[in-house]
Protein backbone atom coordinates (compact mmCIF):
# COMPACT_ATOMS: atom_id res chain seq x y z
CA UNK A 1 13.88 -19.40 -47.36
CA UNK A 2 10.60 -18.62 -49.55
CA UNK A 3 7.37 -17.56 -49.43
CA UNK A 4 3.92 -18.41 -50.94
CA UNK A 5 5.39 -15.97 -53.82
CA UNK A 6 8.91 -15.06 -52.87
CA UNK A 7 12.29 -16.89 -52.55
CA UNK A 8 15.89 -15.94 -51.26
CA UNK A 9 18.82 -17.87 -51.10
CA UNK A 10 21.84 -16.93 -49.47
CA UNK A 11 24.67 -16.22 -51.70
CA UNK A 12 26.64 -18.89 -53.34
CA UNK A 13 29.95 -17.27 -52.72
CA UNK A 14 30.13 -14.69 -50.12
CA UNK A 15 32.14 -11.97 -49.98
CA UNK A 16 32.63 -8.93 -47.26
CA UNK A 17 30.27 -9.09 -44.61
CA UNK A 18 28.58 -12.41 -46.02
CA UNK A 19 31.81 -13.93 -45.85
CA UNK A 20 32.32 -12.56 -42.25
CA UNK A 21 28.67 -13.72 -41.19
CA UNK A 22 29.26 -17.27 -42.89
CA UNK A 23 32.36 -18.33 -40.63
CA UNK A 24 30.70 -16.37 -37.63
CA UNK A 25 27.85 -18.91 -38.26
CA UNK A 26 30.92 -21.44 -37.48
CA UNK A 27 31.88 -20.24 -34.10
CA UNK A 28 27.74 -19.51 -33.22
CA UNK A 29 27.10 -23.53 -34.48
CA UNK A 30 30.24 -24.61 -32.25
CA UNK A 31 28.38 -23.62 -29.06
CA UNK A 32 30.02 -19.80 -28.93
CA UNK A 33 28.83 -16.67 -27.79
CA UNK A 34 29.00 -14.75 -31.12
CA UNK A 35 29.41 -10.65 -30.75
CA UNK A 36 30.08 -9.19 -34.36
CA UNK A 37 31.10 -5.86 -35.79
CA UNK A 38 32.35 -4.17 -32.52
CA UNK A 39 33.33 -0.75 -33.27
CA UNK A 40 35.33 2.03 -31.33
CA UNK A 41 34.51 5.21 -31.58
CA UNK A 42 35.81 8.70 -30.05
CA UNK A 43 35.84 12.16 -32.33
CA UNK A 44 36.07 9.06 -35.51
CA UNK A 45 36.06 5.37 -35.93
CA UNK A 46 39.38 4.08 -33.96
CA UNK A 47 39.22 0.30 -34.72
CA UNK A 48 36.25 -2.12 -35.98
CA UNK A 49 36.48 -5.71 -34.15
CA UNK A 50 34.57 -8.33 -36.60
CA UNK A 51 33.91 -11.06 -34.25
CA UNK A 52 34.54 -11.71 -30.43
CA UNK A 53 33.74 -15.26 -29.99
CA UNK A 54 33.18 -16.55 -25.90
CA UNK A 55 33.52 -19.70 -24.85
CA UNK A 56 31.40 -20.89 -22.43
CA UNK A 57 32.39 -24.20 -21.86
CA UNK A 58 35.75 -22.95 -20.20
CA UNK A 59 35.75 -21.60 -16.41
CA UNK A 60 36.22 -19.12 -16.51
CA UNK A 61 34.74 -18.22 -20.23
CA UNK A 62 37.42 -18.19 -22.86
CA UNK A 63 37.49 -15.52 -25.11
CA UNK A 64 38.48 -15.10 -28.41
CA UNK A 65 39.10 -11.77 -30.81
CA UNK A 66 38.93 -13.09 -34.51
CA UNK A 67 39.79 -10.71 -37.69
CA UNK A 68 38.48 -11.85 -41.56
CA UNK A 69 39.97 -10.79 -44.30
CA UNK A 70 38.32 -12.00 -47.75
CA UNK A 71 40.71 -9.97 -49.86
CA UNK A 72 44.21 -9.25 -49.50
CA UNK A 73 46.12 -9.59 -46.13
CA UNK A 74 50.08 -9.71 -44.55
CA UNK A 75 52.33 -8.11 -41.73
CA UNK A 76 49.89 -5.41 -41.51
CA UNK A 77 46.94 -7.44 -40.71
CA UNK A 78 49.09 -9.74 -38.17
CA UNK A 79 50.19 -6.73 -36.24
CA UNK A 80 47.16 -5.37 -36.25
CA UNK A 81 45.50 -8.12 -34.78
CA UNK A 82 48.42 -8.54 -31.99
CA UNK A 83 47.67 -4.83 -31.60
CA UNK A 84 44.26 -4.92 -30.96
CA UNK A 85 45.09 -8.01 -28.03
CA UNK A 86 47.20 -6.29 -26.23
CA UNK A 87 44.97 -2.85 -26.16
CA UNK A 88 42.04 -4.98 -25.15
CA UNK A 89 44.14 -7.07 -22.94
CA UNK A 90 42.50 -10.03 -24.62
CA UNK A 91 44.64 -13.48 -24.28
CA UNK A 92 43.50 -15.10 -28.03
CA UNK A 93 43.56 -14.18 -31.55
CA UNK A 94 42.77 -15.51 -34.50
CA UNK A 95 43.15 -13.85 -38.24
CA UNK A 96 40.91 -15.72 -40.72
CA UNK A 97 41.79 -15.37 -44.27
CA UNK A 98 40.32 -16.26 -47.81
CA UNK A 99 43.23 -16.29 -49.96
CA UNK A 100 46.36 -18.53 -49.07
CA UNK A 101 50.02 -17.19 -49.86
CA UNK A 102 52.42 -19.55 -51.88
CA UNK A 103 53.91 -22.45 -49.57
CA UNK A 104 57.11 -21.05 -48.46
CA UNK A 105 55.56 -18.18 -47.36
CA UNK A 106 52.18 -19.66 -46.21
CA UNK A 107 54.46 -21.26 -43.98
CA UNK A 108 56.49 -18.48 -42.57
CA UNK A 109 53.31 -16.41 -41.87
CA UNK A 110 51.52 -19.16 -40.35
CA UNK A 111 54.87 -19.04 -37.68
CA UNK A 112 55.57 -15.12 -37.21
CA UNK A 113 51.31 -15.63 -36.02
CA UNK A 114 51.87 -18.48 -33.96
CA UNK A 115 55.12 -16.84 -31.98
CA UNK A 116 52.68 -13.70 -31.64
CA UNK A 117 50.00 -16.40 -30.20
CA UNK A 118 47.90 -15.33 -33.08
CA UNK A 119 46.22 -18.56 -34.49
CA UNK A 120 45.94 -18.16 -38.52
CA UNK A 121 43.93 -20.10 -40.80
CA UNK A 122 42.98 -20.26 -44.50
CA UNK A 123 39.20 -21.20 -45.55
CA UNK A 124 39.83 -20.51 -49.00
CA UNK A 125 36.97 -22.90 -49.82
CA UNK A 126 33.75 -22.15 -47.79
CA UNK A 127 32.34 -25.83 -48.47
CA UNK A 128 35.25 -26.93 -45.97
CA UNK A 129 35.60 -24.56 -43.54
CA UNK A 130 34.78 -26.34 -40.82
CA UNK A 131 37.58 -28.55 -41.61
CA UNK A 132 40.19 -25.82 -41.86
CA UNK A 133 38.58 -24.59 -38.69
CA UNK A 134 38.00 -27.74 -36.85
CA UNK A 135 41.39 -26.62 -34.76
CA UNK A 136 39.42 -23.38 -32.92
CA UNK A 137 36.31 -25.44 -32.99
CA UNK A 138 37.58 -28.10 -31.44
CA UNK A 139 36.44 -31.00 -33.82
CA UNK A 140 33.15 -29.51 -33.79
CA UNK A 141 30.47 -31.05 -36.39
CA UNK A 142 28.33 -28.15 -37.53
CA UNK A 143 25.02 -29.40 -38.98
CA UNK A 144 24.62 -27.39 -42.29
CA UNK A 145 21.05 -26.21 -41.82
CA UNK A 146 22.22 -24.40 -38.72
CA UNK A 147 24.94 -22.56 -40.31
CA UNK A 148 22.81 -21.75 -43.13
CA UNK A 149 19.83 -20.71 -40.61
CA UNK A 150 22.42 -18.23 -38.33
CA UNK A 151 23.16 -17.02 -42.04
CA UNK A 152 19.91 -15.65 -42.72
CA UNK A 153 19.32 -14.14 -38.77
CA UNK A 154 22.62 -12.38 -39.00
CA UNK A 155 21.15 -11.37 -42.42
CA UNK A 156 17.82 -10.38 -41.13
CA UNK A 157 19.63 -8.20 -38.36
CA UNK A 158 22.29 -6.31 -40.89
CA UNK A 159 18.66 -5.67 -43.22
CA UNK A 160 16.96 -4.11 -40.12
CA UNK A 161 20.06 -2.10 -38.78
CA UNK A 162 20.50 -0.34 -42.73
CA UNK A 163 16.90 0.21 -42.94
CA UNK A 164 17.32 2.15 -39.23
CA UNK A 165 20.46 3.72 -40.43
CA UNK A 166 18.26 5.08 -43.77
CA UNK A 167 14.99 6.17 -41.92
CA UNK A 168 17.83 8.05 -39.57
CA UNK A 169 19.61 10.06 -42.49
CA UNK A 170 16.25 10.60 -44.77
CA UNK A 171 13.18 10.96 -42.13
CA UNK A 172 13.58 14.59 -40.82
CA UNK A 173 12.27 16.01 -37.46
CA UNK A 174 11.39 12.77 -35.43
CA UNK A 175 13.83 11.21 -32.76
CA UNK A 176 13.04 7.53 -32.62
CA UNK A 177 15.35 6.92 -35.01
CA UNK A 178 18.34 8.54 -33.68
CA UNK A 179 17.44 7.30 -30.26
CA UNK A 180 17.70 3.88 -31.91
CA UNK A 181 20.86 4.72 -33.64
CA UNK A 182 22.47 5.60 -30.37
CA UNK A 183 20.49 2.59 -28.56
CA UNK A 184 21.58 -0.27 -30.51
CA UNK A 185 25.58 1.91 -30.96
CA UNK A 186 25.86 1.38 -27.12
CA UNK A 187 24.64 -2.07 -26.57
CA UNK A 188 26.83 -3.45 -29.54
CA UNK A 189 29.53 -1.55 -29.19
CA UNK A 190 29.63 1.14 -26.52
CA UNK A 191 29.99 -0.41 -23.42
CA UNK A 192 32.65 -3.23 -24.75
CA UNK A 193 35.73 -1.08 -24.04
CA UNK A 194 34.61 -0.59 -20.75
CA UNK A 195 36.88 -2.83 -18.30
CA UNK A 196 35.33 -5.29 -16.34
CA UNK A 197 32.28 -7.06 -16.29
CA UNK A 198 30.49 -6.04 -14.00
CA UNK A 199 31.35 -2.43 -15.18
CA UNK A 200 29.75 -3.55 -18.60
CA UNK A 201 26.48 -4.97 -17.48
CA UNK A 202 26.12 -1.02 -15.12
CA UNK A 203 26.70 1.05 -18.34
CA UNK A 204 24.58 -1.25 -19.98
CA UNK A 205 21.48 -1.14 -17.07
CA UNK A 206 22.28 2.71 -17.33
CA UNK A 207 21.61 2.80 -20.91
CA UNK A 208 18.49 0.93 -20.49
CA UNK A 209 17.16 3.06 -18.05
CA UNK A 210 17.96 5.83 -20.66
CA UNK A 211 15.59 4.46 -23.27
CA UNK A 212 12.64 3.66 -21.21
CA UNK A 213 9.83 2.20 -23.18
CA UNK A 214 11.40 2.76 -26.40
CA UNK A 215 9.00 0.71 -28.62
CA UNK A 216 6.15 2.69 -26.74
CA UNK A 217 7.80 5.74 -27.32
CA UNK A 218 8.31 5.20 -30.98
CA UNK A 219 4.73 4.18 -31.64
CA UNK A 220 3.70 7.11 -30.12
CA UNK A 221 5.73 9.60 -32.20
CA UNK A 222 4.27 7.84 -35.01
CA UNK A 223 1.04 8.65 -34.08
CA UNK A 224 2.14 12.65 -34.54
CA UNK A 225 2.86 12.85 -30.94
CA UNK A 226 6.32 13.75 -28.94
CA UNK A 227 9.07 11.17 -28.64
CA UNK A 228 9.40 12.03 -24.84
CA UNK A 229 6.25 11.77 -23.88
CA UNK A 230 5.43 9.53 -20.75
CA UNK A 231 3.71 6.07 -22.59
CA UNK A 232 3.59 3.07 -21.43
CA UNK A 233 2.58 0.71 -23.90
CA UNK A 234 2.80 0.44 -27.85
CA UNK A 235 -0.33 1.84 -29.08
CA UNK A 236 -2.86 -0.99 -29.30
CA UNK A 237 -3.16 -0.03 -33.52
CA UNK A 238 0.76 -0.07 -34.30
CA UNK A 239 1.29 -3.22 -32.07
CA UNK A 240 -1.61 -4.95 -34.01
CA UNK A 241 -0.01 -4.35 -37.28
CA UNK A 242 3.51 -5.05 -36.19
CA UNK A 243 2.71 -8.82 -33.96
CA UNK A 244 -0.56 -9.52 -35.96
CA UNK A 245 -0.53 -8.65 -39.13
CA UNK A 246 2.88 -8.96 -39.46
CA UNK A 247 3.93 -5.74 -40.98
CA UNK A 248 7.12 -4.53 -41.07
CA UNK A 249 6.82 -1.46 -38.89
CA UNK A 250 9.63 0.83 -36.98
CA UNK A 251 8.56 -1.61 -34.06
CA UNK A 252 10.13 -4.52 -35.38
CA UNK A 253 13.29 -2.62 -35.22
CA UNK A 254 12.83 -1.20 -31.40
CA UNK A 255 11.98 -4.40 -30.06
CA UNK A 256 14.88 -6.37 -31.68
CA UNK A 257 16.73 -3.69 -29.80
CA UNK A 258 15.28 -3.62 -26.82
CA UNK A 259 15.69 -7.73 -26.45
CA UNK A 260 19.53 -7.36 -27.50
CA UNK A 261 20.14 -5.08 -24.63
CA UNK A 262 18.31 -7.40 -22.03
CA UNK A 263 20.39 -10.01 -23.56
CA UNK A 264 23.92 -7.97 -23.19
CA UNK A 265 22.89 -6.91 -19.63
CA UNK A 266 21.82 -10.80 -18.59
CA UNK A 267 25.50 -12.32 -20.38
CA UNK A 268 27.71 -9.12 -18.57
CA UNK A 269 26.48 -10.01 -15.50
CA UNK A 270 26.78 -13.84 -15.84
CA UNK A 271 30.14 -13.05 -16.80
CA UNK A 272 30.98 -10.92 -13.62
CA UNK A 273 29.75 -14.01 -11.52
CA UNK A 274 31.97 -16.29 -13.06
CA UNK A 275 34.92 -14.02 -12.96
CA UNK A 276 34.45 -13.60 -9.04
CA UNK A 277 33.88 -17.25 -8.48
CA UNK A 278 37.37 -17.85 -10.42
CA UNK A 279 39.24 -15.68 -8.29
CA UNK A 280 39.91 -12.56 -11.35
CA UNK A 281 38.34 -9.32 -9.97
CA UNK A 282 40.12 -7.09 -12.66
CA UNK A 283 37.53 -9.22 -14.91
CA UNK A 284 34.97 -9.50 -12.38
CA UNK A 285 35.11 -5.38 -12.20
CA UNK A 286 35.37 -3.32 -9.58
CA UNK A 287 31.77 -2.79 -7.78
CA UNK A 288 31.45 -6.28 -6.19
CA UNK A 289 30.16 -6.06 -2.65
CA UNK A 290 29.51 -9.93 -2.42
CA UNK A 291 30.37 -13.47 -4.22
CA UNK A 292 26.68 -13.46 -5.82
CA UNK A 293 25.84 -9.54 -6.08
CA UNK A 294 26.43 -6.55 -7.62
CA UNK A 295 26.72 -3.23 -6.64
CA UNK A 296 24.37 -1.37 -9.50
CA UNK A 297 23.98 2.17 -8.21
CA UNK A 298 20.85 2.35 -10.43
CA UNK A 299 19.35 -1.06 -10.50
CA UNK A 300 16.27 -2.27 -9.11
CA UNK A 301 16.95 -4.45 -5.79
CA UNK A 302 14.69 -7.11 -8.29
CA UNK A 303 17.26 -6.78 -10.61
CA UNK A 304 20.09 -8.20 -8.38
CA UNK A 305 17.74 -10.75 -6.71
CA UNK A 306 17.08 -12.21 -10.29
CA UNK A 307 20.95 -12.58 -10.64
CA UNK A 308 21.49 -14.00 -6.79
CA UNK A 309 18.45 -16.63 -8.02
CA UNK A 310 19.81 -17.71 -11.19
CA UNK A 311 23.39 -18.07 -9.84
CA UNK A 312 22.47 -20.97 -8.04
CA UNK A 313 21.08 -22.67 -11.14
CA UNK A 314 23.41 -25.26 -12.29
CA UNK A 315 23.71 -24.28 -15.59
CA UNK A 316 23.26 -20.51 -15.62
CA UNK A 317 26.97 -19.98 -16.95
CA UNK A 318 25.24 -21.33 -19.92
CA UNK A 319 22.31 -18.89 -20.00
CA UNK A 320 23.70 -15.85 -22.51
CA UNK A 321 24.31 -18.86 -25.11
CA UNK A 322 20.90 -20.47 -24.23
CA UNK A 323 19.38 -16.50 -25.13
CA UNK A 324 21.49 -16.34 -28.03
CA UNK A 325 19.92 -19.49 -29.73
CA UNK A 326 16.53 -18.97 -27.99
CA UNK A 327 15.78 -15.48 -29.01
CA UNK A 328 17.85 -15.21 -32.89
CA UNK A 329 17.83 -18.37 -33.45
CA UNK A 330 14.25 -20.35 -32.35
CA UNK A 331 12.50 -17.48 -32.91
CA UNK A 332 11.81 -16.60 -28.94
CA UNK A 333 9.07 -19.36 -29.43
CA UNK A 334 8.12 -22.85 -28.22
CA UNK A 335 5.58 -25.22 -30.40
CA UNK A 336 3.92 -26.49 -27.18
CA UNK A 337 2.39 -29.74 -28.89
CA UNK A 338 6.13 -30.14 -29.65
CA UNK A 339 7.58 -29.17 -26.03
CA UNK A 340 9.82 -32.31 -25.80
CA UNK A 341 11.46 -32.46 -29.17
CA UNK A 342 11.44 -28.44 -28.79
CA UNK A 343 13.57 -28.61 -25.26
CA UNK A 344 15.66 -31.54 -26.59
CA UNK A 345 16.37 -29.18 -29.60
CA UNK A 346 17.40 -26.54 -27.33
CA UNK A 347 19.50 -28.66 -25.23
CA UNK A 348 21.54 -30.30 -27.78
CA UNK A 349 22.65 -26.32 -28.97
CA UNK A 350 23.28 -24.59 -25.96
CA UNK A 351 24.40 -27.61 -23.65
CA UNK A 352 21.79 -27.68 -21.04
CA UNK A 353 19.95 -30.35 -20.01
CA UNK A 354 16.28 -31.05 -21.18
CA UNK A 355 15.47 -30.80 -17.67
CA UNK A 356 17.48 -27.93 -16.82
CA UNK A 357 16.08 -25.92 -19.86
CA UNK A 358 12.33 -24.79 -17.85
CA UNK A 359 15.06 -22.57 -15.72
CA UNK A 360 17.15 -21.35 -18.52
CA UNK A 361 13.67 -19.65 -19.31
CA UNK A 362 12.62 -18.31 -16.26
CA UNK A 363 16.37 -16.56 -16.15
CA UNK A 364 14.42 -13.43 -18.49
CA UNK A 365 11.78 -12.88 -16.47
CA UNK A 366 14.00 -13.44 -13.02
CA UNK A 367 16.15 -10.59 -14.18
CA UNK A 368 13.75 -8.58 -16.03
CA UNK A 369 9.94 -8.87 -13.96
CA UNK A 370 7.69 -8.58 -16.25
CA UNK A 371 3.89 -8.09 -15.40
CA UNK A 372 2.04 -11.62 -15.84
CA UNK A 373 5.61 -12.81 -17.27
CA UNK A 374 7.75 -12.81 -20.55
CA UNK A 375 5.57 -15.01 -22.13
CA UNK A 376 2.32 -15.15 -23.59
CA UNK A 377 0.04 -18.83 -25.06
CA UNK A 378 -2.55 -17.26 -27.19
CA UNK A 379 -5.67 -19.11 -27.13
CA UNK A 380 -5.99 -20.32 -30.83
CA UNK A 381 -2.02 -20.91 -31.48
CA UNK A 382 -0.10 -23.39 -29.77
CA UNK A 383 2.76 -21.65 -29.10
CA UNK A 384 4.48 -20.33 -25.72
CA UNK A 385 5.49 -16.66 -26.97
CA UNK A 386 8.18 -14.35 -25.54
CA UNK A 387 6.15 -10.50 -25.66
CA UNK A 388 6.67 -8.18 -28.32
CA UNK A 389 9.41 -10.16 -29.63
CA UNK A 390 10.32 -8.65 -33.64
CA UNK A 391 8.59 -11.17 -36.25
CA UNK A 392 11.47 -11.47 -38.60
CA UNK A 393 13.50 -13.68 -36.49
CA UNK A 394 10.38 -15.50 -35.67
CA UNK A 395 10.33 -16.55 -39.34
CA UNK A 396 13.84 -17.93 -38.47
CA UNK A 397 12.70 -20.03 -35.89
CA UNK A 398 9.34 -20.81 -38.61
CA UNK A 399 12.15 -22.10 -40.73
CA UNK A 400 13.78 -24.30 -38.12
CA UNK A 401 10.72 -25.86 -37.32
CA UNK A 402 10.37 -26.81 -40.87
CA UNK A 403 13.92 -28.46 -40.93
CA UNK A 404 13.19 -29.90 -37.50
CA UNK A 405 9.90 -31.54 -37.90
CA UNK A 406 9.01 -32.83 -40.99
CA UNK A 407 10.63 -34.49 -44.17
CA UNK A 408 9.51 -32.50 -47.14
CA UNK A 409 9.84 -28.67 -45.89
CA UNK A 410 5.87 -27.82 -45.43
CA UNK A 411 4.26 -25.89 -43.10
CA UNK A 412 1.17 -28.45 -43.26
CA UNK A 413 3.23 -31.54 -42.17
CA UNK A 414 4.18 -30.32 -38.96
CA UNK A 415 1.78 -32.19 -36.25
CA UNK A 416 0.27 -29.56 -34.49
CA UNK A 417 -2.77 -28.27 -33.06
CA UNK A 418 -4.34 -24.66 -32.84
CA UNK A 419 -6.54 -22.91 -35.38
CA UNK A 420 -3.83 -20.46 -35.90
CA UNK A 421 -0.43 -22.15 -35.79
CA UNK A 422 0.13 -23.43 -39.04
CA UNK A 423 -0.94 -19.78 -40.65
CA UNK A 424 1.17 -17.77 -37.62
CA UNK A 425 4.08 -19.85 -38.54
CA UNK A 426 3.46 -18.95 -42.33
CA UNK A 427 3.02 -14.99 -41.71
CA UNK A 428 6.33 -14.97 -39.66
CA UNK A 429 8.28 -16.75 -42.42
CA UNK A 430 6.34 -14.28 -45.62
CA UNK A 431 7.79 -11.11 -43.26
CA UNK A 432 11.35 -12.88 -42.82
CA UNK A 433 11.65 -12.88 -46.57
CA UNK A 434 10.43 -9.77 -46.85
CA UNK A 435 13.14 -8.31 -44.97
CA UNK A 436 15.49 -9.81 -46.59
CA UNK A 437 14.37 -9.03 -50.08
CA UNK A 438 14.81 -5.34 -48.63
């Protein structure tokens, strides 16, 4: 990924969290809901969970708890993975390792895993690991510039989270930070280890309802006045700077939360629907009052509607991996002089059909009503843009385009219309590297 004056590649051989994000990028090209770094927490850390891979493709959805290990592993790691399944009363496990043992051993490890159900595999070389993990991706071919695009989102997103965590320990006597802090904490992590689904997707609406506005709310302490204040939209300055003029303000951070929340909330209760229709109410959760609803003591009665409405959409137990890709992926934009080859994009990733894929949209703005809709079509760009979506990611779904669209990687051979397109597409891409670089 590069820009007019910059360049960033990812790195040649991972390690630690790069080494965790490149097989993640495995599971997310195989057509998996990817959640990553799940983390316990009570008076200190009790257990770290590095990927939780659902498949969607399974009724109901099949889930998956996977450990890395790019260093040293043995018994310790095994247990600790059987552990962790039977305190999450999750059915599959997989440890993924770097470094193989010597044959005879290799070979007894691989069967203590397997008679603990624990699935282990060696990707010792990254440049196959889709062969050694063709078994849990069941033959799946991953096209390279996918994985290597997922790379640099999940990059993007670890850049933005240590810049919050930073701003939180350095920048004294504001609260947006901490509020984000404990904001993004709950939607990644905080409601997971609550049982059921439907339980999940409550917290999570509770939460929400918690943070009210929070990109509003952090503009306006910026502006020298109180957090708490009662705003209800991003000053028209700081929004300017952060859609338009691409800078990398605190809002680019709030809004990437506040989209990851609406994304948790729309796959928890997806997931409760499914669980009810296949007959498992532990999973379903506990505050069902019919096949199609929910019993949200705080939700809007629009809130549940949405769900009824997009329950009897063919394909909505496809709609948190549709998200996934649309929003971290494509950049939570459509090139609308591209709208076919755009939707037949979209449908060979997530599995729904080209025709199917105008609902998969609507399902945001269904669950989540949003005055005059989620999206916007600016008048000089054509593009169909989800609202105050953060501009980094954008520049992943710049980059895709690129890939997508024409043969020798410029901006300028892509055939569209729209004074602005071309240089939009440009800006997004020049901030993406930016936060990377950071």
């Amino acid at each position: 990924m590069s820009s007019a004056k910059k360049a960033v590649a990812l790195p040649a051989h991972p390690t630690d969290k790069e080494f965790e994000e490149d097989i993640s990028a495995h599971f997310q090209c195989a057509g998996h809901y990817v959640e990553r770094n799940i983390i316990e927490r009570d008076i200190k850390e009790v257990l770290e969970l590095d990927i939780i891979a659902t498949d969607y493709s399974l009724a109901p959805p099949d889930v998956r708890l996977i450990e890395i290990k790019g260093g040293g592993w043995g018994f310790p790691e095994i247990f600790k993975v059987y552990g962790w399944l039977k305190y999450l009363e999750i059915g599959k496990g997989s440890l993924i390792v770097k470094e193989s043992k010597e044959p005879p051993a290799q070979l007894f490890y691989q069967k203590k895993s397997s008679s603990l159900e624990i699935e282990l595999v060696v990707v010792s070389d990254l440049a196959n690991a889709a062969t050694a993990l063709s078994g849990l991706l069941k033959n799946y071919s991953v096209s390279e510039t996918d994985h290597s695009l997922w790379r640099f989102s999940y990059w993007i997103e670890r850049n933005l989270l240590k810049r919050l965590t930073i701003k939180k320990k350095t920048v004294e006597g504001v609260k947006r930070f901490r509020a984000m802090d404990g904001y993004i904490f709950s939607v990644n992590s905080g409601v997971f280890f609550t049982q059921g689904a439907v339980n999940r997707a409550q917290k999570l609406y509770e939460t929400f309802q918690e943070y009210p506005r929070l990109s509003a709310k952090c503009a306006h302490e910026e502006l020298g006045h109180e957090f708490d204040d009662d705003v209800a939209n991003i000053d028209t300055g700081i929004f300017n700077r952060t859609f338009y003029a691409c800078d990398y303000t605190d809002i680019q951070i709030s809004t990437y939360i506040e989209h990851r929340a609406r994304l948790a909330i729309l796959k928890h209760a997806i997931d409760h629907v499914l669980y009810q229709q296949a007959g498992q109410p532990e999973k379903a959760g506990s505050k069902v009052t019919k096949i199609f609803g929910i019993n949200f003591s705080n939700a809007p009665q629009s809130f549940i509607d949405g769900l009824e409405a997009i329950s009897t959409h063919q394909y909505f137990h496809r709609y948190a991996i549709f998200w996934q890709w649309f929003l971290w992926f494509f950049g939570g934009f459509i090139l609308t002089d591209l709208k076919d080859q755009e939707f037949e994009a979209l449908s060979i990733r997530t599995g729904i059909p080209v025709e199917e894929i105008p609902k998969a949209l609507d399902a945001y703005g269904l669950l989540f009503p949003q005055e005059g809709g989620w999206f916007r079509q600016p008048t000089t760009s054509k593009v169909k843009i989800i609202k105050a979506f953060p501009v980094p990611f954008m520049g992943v779904g710049a980059n895709l385009r690129k890939a997508l669209y024409t043969n020798k990687g410029e901006y300028e051979d892509l055939k569209v219309q729209g004074q602005y397109t071309i240089p939009d597409l440009k800006k997004w891409n020049n901030l993406a590297v930016d936060v990377l670089l950071k």
